[in-house]
N, C-alpha and C. Protein backbone atom coordinates (compact mmCIF):
# COMPACT_ATOMS: atom_id res chain seq x y z
N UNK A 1 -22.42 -35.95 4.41
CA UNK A 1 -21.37 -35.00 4.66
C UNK A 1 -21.96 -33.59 4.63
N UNK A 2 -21.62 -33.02 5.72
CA UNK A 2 -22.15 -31.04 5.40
C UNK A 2 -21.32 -30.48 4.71
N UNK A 3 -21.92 -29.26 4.89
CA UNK A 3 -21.43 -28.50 3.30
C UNK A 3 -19.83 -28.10 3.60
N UNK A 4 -19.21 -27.93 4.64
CA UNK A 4 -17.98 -27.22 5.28
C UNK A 4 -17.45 -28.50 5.09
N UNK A 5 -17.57 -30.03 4.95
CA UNK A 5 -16.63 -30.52 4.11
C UNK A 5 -15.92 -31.04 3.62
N UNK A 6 -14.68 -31.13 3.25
CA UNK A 6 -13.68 -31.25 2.14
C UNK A 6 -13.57 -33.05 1.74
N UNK A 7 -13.58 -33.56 0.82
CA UNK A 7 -12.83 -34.66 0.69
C UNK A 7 -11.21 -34.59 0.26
N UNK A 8 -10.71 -35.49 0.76
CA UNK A 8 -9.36 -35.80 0.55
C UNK A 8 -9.09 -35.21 -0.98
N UNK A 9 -10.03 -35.73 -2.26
CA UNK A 9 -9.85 -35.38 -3.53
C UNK A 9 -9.82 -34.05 -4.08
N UNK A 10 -10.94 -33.50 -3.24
CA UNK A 10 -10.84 -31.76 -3.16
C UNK A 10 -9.88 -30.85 -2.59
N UNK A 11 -9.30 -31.32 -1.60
CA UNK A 11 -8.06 -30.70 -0.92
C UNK A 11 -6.66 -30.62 -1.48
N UNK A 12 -6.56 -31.89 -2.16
CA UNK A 12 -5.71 -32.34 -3.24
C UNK A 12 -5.79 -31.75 -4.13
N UNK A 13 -6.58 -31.10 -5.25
CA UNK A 13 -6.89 -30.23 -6.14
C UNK A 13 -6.90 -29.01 -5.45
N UNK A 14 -7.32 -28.34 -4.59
CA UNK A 14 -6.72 -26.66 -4.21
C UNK A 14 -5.24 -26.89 -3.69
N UNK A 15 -4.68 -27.88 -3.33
CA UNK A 15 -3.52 -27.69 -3.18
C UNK A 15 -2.43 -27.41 -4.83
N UNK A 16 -2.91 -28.53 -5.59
CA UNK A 16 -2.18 -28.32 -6.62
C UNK A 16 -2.59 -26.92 -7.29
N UNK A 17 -3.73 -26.47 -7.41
CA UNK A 17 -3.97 -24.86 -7.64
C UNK A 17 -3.02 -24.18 -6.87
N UNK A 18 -2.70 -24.18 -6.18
CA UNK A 18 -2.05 -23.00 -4.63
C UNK A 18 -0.53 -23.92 -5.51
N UNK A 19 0.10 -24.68 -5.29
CA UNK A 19 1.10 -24.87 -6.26
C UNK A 19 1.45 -24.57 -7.22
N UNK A 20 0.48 -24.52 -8.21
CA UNK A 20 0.62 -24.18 -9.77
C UNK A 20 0.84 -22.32 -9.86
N UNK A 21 0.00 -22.02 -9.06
CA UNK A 21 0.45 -20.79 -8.67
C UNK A 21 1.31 -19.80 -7.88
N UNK A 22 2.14 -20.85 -6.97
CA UNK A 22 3.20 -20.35 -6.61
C UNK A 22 4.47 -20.34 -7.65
N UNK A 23 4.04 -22.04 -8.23
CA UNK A 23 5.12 -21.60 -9.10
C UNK A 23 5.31 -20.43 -10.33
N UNK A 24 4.19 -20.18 -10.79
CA UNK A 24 3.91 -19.39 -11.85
C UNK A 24 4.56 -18.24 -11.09
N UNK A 25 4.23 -17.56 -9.78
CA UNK A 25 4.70 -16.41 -9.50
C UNK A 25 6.00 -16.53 -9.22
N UNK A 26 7.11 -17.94 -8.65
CA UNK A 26 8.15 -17.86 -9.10
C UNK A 26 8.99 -17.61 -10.30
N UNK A 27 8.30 -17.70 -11.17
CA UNK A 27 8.64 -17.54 -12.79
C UNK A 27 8.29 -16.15 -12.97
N UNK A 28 7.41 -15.98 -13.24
CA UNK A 28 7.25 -14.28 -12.84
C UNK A 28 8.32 -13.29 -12.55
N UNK A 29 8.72 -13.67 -11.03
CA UNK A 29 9.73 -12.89 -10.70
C UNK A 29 11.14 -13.13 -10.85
N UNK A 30 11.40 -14.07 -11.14
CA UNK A 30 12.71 -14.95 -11.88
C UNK A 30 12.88 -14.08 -13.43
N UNK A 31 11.66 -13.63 -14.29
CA UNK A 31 11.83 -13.57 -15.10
C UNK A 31 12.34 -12.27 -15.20
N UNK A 32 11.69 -11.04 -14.00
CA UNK A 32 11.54 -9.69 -13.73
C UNK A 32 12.97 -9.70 -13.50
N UNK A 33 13.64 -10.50 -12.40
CA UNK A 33 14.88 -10.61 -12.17
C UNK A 33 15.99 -10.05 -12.98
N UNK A 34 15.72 -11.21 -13.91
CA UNK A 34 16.83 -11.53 -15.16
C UNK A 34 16.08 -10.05 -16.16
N UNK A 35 15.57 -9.64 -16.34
CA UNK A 35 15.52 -8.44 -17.06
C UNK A 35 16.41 -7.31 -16.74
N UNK A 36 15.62 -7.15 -15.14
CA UNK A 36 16.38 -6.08 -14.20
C UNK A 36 18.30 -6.24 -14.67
N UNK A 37 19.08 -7.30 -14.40
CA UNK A 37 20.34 -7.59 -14.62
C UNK A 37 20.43 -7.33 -15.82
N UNK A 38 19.40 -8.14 -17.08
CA UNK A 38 20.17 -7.67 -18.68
C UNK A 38 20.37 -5.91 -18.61
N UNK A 39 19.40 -5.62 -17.72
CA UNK A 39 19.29 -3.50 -18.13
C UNK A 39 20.92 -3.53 -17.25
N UNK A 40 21.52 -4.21 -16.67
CA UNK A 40 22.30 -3.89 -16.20
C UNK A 40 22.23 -2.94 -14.61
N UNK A 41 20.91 -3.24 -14.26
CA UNK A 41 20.76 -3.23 -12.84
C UNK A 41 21.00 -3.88 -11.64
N UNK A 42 20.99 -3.18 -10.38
CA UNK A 42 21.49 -3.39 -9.25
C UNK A 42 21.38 -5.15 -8.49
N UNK A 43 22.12 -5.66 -7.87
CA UNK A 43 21.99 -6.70 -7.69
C UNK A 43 21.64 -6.75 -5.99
N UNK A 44 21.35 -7.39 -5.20
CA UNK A 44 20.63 -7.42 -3.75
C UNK A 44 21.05 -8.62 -3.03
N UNK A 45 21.71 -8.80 -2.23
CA UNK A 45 21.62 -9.74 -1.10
C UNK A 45 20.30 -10.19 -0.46
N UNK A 46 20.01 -11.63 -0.38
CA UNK A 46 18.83 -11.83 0.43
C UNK A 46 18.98 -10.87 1.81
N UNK A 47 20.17 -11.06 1.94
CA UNK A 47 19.94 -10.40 3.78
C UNK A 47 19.77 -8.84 3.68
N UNK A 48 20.05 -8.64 2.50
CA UNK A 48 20.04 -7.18 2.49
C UNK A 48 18.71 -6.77 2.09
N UNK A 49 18.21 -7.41 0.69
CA UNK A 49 16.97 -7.31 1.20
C UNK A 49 15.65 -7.53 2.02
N UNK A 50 16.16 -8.53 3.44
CA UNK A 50 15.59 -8.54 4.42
C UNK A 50 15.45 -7.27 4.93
N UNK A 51 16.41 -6.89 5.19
CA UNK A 51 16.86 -6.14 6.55
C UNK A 51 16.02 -4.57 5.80
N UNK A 52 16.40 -4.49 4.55
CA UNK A 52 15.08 -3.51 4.02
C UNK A 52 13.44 -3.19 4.05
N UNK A 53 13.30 -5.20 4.22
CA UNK A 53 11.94 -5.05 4.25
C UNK A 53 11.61 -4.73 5.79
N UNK A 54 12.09 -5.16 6.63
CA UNK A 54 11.96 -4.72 7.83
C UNK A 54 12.20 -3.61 8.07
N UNK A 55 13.16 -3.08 7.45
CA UNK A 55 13.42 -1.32 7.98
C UNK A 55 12.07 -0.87 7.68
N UNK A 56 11.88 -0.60 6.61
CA UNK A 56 10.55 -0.35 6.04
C UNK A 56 9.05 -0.65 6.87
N UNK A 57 8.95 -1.95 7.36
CA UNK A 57 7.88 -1.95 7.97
C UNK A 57 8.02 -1.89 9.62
N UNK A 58 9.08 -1.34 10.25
CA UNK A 58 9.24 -0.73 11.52
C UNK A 58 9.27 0.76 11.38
N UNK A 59 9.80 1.56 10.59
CA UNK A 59 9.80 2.97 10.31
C UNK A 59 8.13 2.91 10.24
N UNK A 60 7.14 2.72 9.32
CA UNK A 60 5.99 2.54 9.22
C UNK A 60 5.02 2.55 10.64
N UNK A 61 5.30 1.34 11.20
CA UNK A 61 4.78 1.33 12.76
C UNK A 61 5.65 2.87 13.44
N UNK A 62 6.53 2.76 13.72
CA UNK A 62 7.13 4.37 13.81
C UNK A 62 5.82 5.31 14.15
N UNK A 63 6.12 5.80 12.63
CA UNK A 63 5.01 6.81 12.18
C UNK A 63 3.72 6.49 12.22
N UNK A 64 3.15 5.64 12.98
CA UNK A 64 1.57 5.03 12.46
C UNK A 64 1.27 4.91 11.45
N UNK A 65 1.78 4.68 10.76
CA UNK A 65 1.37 4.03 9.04
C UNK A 65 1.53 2.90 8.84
N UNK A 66 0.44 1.97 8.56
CA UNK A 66 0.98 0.75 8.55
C UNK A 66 0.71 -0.32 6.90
């Protein structure tokens, strides 16, 4: 086998890495979440905060800033 690769067993293990770490960053921000609300902060619509992130990165292209 050359060096580029992978066995089935190895692919299987960076996947569960790339898992273990998505979930961790779901928790993360789940946790940031629920803080934000105990302070008694603002609450967000997914669509609303879509439509932000896009405003944001079309104003950007806009201005050449990217």
């Amino acid at each position: 086998m050359d060096e580029s690769a992978v066995t089935v067993r190895e692919a299987r293990a960076h996947l569960a890495d790339f898992n273990a770490l998505e979930d961790a960053v779901d928790e993360l921000l789940a946790r940031e979440a629920e803080a934000v609300l105990a302070a008694g902060g603002p609450t967000v619509t997914m669509a609303g905060l879509l439509a932000d992130l896009f405003t944001e990165r079309d104003a950007g292209r806009d201005s050449g800033v990217m």
